[in-house]
N, C-alpha and C. Protein backbone atom coordinates (compact mmCIF):
# COMPACT_ATOMS: atom_id res chain seq x y z
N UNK A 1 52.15 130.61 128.11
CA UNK A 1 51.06 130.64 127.16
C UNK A 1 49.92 129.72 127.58
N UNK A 2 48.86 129.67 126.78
CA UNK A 2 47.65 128.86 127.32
C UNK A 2 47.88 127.72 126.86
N UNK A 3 47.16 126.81 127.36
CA UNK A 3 47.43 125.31 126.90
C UNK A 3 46.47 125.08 125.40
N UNK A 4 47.65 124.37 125.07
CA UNK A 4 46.90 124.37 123.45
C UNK A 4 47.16 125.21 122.39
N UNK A 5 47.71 126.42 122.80
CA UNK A 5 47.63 127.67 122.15
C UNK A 5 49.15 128.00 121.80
N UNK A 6 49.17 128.08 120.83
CA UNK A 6 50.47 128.78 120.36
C UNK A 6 50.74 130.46 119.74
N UNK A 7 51.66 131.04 119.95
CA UNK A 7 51.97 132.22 119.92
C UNK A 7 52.35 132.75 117.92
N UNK A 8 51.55 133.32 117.21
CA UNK A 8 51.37 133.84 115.98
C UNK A 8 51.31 135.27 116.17
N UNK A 9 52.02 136.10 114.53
CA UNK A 9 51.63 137.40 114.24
C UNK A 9 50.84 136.99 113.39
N UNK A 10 50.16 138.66 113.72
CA UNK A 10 49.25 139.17 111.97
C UNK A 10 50.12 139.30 111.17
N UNK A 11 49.42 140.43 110.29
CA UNK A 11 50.08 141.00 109.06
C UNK A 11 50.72 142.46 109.41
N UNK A 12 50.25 142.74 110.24
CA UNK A 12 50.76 144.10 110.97
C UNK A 12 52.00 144.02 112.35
N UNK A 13 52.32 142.76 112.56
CA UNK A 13 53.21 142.35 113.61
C UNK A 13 52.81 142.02 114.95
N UNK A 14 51.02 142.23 114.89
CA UNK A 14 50.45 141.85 116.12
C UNK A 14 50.76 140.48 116.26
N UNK A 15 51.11 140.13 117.89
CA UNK A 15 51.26 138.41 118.68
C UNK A 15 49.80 138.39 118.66
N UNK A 16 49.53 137.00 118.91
CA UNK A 16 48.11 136.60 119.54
C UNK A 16 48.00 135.48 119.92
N UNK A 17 47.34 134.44 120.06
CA UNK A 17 47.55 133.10 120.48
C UNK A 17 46.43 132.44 119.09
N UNK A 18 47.14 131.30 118.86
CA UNK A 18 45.85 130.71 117.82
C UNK A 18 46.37 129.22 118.61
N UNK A 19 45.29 128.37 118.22
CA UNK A 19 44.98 127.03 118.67
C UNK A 19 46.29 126.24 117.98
N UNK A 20 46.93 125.28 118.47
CA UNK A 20 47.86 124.36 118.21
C UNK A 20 47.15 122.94 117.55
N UNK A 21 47.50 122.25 116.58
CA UNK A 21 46.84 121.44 115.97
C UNK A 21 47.52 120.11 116.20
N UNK A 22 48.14 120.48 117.58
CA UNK A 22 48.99 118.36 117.91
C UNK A 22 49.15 118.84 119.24
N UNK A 23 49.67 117.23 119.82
CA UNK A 23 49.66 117.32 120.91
C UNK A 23 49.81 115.83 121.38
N UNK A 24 49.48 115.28 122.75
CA UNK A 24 49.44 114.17 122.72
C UNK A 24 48.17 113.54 123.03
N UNK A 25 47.73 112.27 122.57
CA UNK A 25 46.10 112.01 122.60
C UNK A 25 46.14 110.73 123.50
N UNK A 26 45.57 110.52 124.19
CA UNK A 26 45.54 108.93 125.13
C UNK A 26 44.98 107.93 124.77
N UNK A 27 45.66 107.12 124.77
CA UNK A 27 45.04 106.18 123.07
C UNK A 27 44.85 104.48 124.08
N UNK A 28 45.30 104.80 125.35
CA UNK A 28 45.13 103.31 126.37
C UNK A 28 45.35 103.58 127.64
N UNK A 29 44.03 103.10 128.46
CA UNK A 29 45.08 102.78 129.83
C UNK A 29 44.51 101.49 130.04
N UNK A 30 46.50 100.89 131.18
CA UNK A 30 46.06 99.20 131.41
C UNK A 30 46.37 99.56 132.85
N UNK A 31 45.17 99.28 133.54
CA UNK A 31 45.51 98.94 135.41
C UNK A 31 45.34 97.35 136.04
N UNK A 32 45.88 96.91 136.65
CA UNK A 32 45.14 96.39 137.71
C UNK A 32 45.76 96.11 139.17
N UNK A 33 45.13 95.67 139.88
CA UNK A 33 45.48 95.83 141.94
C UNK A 33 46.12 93.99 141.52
N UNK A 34 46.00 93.04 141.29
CA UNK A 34 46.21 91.97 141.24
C UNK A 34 47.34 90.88 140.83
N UNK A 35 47.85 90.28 141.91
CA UNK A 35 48.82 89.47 140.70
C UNK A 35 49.00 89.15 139.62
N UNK A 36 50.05 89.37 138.69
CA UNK A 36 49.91 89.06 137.66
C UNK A 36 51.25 88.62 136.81
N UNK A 37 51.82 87.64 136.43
CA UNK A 37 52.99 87.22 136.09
C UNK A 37 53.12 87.98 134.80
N UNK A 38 52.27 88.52 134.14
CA UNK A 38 52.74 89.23 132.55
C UNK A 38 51.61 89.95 132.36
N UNK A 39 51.50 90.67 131.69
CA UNK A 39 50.22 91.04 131.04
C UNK A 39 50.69 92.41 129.92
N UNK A 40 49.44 92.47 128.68
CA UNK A 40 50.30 93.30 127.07
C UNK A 40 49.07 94.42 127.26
N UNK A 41 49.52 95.11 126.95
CA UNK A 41 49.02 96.46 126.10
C UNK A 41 49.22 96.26 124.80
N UNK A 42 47.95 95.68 123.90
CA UNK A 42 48.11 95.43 123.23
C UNK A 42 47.27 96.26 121.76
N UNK A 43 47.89 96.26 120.70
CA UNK A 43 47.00 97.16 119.34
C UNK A 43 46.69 98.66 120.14
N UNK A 44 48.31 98.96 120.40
CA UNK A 44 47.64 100.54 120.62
C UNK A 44 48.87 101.02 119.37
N UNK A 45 50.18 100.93 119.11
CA UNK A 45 50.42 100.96 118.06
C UNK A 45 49.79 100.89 116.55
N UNK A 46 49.55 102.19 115.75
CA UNK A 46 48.96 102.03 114.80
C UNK A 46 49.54 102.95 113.46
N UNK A 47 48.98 103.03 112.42
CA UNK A 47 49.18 104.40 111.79
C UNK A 47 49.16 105.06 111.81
N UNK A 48 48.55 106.14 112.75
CA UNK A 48 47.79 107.05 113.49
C UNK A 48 48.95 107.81 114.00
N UNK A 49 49.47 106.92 114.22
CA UNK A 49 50.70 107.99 114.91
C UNK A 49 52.00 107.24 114.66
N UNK A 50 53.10 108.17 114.32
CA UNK A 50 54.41 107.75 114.66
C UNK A 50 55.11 106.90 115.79
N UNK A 51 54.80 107.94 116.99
CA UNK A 51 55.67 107.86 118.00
C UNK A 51 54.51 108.16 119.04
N UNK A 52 55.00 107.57 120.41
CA UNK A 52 54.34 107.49 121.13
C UNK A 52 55.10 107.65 122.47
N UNK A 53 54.39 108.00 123.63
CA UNK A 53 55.04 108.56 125.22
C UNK A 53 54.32 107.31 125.80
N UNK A 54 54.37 106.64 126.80
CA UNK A 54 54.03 105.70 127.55
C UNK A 54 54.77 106.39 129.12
N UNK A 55 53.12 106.35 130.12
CA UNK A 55 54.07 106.70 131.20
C UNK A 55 53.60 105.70 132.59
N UNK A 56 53.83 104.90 133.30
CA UNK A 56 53.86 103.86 133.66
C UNK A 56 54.13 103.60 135.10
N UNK A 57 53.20 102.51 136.10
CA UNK A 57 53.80 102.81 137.41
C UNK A 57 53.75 101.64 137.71
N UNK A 58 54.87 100.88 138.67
CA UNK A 58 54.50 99.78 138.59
C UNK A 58 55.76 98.86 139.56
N UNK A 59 54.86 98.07 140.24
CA UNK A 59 55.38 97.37 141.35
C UNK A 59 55.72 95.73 140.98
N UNK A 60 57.29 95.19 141.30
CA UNK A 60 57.29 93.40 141.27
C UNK A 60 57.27 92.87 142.85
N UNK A 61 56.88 92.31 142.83
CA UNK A 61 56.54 91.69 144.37
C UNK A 61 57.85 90.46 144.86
N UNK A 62 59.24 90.86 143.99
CA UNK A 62 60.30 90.33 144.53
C UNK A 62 61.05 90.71 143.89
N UNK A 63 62.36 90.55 144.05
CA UNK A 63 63.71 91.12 143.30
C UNK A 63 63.81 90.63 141.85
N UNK A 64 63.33 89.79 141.43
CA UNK A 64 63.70 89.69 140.23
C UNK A 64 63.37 90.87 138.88
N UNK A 65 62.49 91.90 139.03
CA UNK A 65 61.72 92.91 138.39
C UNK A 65 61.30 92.45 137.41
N UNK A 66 60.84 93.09 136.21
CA UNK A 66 60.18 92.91 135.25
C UNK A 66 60.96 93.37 133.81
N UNK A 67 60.50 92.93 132.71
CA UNK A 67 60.69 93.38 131.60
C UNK A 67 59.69 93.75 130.38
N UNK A 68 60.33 93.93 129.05
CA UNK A 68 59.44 94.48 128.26
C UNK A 68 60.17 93.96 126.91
N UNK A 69 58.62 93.56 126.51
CA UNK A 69 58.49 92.47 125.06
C UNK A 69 57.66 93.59 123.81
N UNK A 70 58.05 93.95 123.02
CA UNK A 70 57.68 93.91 121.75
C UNK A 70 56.88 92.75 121.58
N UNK A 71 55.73 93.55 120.78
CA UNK A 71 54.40 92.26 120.32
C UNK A 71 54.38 92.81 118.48
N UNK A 72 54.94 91.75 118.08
CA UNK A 72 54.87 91.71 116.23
C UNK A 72 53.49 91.81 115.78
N UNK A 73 53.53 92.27 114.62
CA UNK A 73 52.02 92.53 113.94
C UNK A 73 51.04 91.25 114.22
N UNK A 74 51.77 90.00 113.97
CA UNK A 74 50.50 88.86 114.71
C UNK A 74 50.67 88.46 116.37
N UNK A 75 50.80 89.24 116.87
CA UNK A 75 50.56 89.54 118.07
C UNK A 75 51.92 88.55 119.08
N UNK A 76 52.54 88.03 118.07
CA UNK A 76 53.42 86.63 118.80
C UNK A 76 54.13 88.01 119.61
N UNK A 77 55.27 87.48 120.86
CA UNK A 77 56.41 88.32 121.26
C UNK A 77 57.57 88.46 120.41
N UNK A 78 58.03 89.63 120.13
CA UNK A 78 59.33 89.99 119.89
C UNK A 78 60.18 89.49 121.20
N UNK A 79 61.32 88.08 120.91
CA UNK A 79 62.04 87.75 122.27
C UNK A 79 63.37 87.61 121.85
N UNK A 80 64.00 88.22 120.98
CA UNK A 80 65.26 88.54 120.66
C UNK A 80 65.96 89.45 120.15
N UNK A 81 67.09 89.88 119.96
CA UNK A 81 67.31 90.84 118.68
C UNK A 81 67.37 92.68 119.59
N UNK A 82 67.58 92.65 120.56
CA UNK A 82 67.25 94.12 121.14
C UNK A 82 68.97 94.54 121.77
N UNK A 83 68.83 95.88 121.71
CA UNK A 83 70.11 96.35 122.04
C UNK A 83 70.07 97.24 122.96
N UNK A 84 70.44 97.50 124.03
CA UNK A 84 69.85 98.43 125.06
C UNK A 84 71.40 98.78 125.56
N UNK A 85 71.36 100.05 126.25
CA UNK A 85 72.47 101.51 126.51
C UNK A 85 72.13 101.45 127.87
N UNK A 86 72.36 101.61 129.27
CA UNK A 86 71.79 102.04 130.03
C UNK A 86 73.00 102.76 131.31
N UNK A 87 72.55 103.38 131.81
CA UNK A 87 73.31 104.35 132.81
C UNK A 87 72.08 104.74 134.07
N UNK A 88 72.76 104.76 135.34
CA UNK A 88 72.11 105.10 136.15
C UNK A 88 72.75 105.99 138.03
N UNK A 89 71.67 106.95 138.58
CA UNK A 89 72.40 107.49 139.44
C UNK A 89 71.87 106.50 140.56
N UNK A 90 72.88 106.22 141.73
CA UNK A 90 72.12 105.86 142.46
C UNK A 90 71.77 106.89 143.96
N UNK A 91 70.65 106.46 144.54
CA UNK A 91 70.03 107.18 145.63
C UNK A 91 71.14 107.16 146.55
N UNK A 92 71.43 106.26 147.32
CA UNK A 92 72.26 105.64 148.80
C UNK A 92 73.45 106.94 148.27
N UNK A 93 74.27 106.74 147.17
CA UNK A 93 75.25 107.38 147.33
C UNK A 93 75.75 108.86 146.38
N UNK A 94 74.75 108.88 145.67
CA UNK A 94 74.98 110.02 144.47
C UNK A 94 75.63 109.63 142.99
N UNK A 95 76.11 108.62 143.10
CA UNK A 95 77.04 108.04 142.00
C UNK A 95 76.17 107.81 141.04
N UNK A 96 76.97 108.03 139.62
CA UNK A 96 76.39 107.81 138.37
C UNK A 96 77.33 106.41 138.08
N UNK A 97 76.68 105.42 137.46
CA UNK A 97 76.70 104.53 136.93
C UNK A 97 76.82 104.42 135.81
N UNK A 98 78.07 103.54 134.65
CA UNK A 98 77.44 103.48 133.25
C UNK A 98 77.25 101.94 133.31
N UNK A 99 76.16 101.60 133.32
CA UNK A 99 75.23 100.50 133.24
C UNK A 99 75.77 99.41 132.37
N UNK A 100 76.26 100.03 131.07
CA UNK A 100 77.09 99.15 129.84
C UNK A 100 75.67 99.32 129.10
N UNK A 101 76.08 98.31 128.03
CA UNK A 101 75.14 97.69 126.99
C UNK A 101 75.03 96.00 126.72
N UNK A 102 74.00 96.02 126.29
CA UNK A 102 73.50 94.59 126.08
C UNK A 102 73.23 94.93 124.56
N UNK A 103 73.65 93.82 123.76
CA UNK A 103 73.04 93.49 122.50
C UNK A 103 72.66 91.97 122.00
N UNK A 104 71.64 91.92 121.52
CA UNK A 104 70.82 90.55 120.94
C UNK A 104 70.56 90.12 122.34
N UNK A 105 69.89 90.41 123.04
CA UNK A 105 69.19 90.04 124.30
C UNK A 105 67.87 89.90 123.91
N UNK A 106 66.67 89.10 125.08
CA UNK A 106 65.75 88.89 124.72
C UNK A 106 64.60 89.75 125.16
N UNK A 107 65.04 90.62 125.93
CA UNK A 107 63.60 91.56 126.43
C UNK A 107 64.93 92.89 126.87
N UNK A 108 64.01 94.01 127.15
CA UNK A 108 64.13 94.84 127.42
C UNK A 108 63.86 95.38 129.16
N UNK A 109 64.76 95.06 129.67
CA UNK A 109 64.84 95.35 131.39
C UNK A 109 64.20 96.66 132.32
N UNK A 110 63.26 96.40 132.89
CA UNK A 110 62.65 97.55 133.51
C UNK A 110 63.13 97.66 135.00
N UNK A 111 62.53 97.12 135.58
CA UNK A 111 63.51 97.22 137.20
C UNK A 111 62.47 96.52 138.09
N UNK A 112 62.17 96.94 138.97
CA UNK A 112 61.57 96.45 140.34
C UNK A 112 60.52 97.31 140.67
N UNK A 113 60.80 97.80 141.41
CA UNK A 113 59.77 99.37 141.83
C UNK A 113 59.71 100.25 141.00
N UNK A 114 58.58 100.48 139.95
CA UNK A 114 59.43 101.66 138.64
C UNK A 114 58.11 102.62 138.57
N UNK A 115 58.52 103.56 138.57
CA UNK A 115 57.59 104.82 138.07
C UNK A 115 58.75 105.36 136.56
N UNK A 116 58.06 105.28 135.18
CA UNK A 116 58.93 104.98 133.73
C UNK A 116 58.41 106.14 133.12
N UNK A 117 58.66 107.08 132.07
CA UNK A 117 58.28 107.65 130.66
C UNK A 117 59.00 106.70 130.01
N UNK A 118 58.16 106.45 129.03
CA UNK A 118 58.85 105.63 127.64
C UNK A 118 58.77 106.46 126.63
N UNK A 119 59.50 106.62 125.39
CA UNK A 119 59.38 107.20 124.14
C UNK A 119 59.14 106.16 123.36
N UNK A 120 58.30 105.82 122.23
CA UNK A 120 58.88 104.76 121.32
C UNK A 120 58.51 105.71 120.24
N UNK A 121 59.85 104.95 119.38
CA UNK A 121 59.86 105.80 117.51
C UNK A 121 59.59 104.76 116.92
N UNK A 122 58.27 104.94 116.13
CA UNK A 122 57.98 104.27 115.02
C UNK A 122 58.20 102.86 114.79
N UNK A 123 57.46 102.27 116.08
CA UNK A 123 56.96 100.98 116.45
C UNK A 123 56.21 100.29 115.64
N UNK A 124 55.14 101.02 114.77
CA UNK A 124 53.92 100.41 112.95
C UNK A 124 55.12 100.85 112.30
N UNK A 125 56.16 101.72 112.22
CA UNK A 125 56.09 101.51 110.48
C UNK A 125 57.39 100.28 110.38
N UNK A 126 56.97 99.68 108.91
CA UNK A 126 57.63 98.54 109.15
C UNK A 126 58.89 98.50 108.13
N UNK A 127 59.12 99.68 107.56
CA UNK A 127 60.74 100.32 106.90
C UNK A 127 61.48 100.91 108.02
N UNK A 128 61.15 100.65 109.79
CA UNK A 128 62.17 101.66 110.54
C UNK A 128 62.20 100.47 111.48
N UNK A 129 63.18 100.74 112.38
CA UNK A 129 63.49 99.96 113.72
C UNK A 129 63.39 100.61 114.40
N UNK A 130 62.47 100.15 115.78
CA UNK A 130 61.56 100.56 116.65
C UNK A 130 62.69 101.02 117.53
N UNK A 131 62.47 101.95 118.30
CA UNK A 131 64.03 102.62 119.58
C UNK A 131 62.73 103.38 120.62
N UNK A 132 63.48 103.13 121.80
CA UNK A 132 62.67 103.08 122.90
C UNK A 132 64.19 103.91 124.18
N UNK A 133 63.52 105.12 124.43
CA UNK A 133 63.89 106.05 125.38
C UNK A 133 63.46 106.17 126.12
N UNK A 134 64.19 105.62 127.28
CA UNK A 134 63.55 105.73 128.80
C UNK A 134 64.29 106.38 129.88
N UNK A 135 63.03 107.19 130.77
CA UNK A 135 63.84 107.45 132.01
C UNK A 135 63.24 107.22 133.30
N UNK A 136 63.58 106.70 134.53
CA UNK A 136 62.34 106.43 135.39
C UNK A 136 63.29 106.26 136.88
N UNK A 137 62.50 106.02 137.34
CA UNK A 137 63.12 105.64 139.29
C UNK A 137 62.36 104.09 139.66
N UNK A 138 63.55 103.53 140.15
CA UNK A 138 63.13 102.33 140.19
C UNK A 138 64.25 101.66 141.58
N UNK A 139 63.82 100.89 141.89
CA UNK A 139 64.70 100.07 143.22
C UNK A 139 65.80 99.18 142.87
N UNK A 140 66.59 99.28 143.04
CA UNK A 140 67.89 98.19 143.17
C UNK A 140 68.32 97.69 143.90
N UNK A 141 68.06 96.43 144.16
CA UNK A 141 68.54 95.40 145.48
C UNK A 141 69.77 95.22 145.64
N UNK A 142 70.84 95.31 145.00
CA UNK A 142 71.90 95.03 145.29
C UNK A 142 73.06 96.02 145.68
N UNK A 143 72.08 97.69 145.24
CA UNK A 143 72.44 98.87 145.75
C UNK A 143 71.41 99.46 147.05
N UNK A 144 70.45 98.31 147.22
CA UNK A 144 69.75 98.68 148.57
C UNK A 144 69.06 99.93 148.67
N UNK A 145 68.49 100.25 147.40
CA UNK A 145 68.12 102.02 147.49
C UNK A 145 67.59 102.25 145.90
N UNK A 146 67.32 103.42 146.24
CA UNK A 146 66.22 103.79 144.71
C UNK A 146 67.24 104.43 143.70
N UNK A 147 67.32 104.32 142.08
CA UNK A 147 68.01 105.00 141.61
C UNK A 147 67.14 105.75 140.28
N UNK A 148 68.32 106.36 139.73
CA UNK A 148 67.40 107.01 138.33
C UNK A 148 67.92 106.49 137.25
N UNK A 149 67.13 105.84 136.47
CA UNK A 149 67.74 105.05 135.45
C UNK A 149 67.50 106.12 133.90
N UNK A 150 68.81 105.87 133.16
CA UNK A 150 68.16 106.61 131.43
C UNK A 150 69.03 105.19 130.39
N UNK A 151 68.00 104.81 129.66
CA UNK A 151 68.29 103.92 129.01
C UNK A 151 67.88 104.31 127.73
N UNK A 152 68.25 104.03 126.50
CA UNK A 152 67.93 103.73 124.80
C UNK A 152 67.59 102.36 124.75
N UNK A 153 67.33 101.77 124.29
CA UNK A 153 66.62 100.26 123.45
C UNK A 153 66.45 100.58 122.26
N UNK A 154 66.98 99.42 121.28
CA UNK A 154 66.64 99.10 119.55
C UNK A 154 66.22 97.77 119.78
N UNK A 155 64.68 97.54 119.27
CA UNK A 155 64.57 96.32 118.48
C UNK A 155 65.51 96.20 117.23
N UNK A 156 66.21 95.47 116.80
CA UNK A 156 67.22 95.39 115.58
C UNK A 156 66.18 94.30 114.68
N UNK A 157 64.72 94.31 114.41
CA UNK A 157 64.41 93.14 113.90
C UNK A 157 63.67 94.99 113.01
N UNK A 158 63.73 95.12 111.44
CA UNK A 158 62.78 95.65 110.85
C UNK A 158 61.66 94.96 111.04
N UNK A 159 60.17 95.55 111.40
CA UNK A 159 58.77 94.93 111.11
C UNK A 159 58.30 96.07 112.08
N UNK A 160 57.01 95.82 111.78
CA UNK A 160 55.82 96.07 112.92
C UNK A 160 55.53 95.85 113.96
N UNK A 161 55.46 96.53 114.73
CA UNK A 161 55.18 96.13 116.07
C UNK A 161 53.49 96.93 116.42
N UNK A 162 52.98 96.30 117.07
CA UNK A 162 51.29 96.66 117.36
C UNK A 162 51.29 97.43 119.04
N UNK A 163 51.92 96.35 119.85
CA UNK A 163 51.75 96.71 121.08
C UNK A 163 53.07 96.42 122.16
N UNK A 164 53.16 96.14 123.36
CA UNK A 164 53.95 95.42 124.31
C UNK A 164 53.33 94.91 125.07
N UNK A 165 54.35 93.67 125.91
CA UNK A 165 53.67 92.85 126.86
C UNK A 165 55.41 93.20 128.16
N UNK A 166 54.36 93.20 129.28
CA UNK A 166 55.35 93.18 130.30
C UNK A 166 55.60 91.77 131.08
N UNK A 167 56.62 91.31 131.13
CA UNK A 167 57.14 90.11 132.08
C UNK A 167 57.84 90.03 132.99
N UNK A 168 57.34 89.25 134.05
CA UNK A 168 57.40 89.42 135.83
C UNK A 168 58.77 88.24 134.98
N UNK A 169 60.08 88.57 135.87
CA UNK A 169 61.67 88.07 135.88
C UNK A 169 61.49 86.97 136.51
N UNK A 170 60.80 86.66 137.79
CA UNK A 170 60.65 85.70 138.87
C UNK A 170 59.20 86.77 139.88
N UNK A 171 58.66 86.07 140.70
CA UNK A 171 57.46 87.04 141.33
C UNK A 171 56.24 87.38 140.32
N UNK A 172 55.57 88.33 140.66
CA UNK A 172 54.25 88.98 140.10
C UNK A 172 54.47 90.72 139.96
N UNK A 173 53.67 90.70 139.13
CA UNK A 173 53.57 92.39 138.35
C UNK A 173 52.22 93.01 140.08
N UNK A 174 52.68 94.04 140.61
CA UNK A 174 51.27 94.32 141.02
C UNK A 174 51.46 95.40 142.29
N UNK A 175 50.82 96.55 142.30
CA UNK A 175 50.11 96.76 140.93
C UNK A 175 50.36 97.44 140.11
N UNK A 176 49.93 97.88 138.64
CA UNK A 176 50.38 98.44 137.89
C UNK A 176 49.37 99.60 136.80
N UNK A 177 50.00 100.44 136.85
CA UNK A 177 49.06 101.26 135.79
C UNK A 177 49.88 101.89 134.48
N UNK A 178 49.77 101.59 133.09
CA UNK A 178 49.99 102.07 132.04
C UNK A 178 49.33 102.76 130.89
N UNK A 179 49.68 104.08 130.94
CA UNK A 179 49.11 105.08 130.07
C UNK A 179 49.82 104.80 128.81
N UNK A 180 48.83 105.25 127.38
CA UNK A 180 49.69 105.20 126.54
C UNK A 180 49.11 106.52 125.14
N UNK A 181 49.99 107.48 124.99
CA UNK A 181 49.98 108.00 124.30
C UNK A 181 50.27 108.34 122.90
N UNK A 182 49.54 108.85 121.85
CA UNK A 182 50.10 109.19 120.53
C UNK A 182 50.62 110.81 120.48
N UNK A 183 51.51 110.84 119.41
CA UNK A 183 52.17 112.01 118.89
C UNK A 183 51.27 112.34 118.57
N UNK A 184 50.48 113.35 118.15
CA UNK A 184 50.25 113.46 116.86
C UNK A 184 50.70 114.48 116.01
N UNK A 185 51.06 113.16 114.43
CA UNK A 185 51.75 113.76 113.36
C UNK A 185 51.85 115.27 112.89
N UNK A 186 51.20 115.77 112.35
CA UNK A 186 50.45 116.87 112.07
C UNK A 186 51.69 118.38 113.22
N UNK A 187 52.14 117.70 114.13
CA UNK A 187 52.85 118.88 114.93
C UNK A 187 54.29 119.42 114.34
């Protein structure tokens, strides 16, 4: 079908295409070429939308990789309270991995070399707990090779969340580019 367009009858059983009224809208992008030990995407979380796609590329300039902070409605970090699932295949040998789980940890683990989709559910509203679905390719030093990671994350703290901030483990973020998208409701 055409983009945008979704498939409807008449009243007589004719198909046709009529315009689709959601979709996803690009509501941020964060780049830069430069070292950088952290840096937030910040107030792109809003009312506006539920849920949001984040899709993300992004280099640490040593083994330690990076992570990911929840930013509370006054902008402080979310640095506790998270529960994360994770499983992964690796490159070198084909093997699937179950990663385990972490609970009440303080950030949310991204990797090293990562090209990411993120999902987040309902990060503003502040009657739900924020859950974060990821899947991406990223480097593992201690498996010497690239793998495919699929992880879940719960903030377990009810509140608001506005935005995220990413943090270099040990090393620098660089470089990096983050898109960030809305649902929109209405679909």
């Amino acid at each position: 079908p055409s983009a945008g367009k979704v498939l409807e009858t008449d009243g007589s059983g004719n198909l046709s295409f009529a315009s689709a009224g959601g979709g996803l809208t690009l509501i941020s992008k964060t780049s830069g070429t430069s070292n950088v030990s952290n840096f937030s995407v910040d107030n792109v979380f809003t009312s506006t939308y539920d849920n949001y796609k984040v899709i993300m590329n992004m280099r640490n300039t040593d083994t330690g990789g990076f992570y990911l902070r929840l930013l509370k409605s006054d902008g402080t970090e979310r640095a506790s309270n998270y529960t994360t699932l994770d499983g992964r295949q690796i490159g070198t040998t084909g093997n699937f991995e179950d990663n385990g789980s972490s609970t009440n940890v303080s950030t949310y683990y991204i990797g090293r070399h990562s090209g990411f989709e993120m999902t987040f559910f309902s990060p503003y509203l502040s009657s739900e707990l924020t859950t974060i679905i990821t899947r991406g390719y990223s480097y593992h030093d201690s498996q010497n090779g690239y793998l495919q990671i699929f992880s879940t994350s719960r903030q377990e703290n009810v509140e608001t969340h506005r935005g995220f901030k990413f943090v270099s483990n040990s090393g620098n973020i660089n470089p990096h580019t983050v898109r960030v998208y809305g649902y929109k409701n209405d679909v």
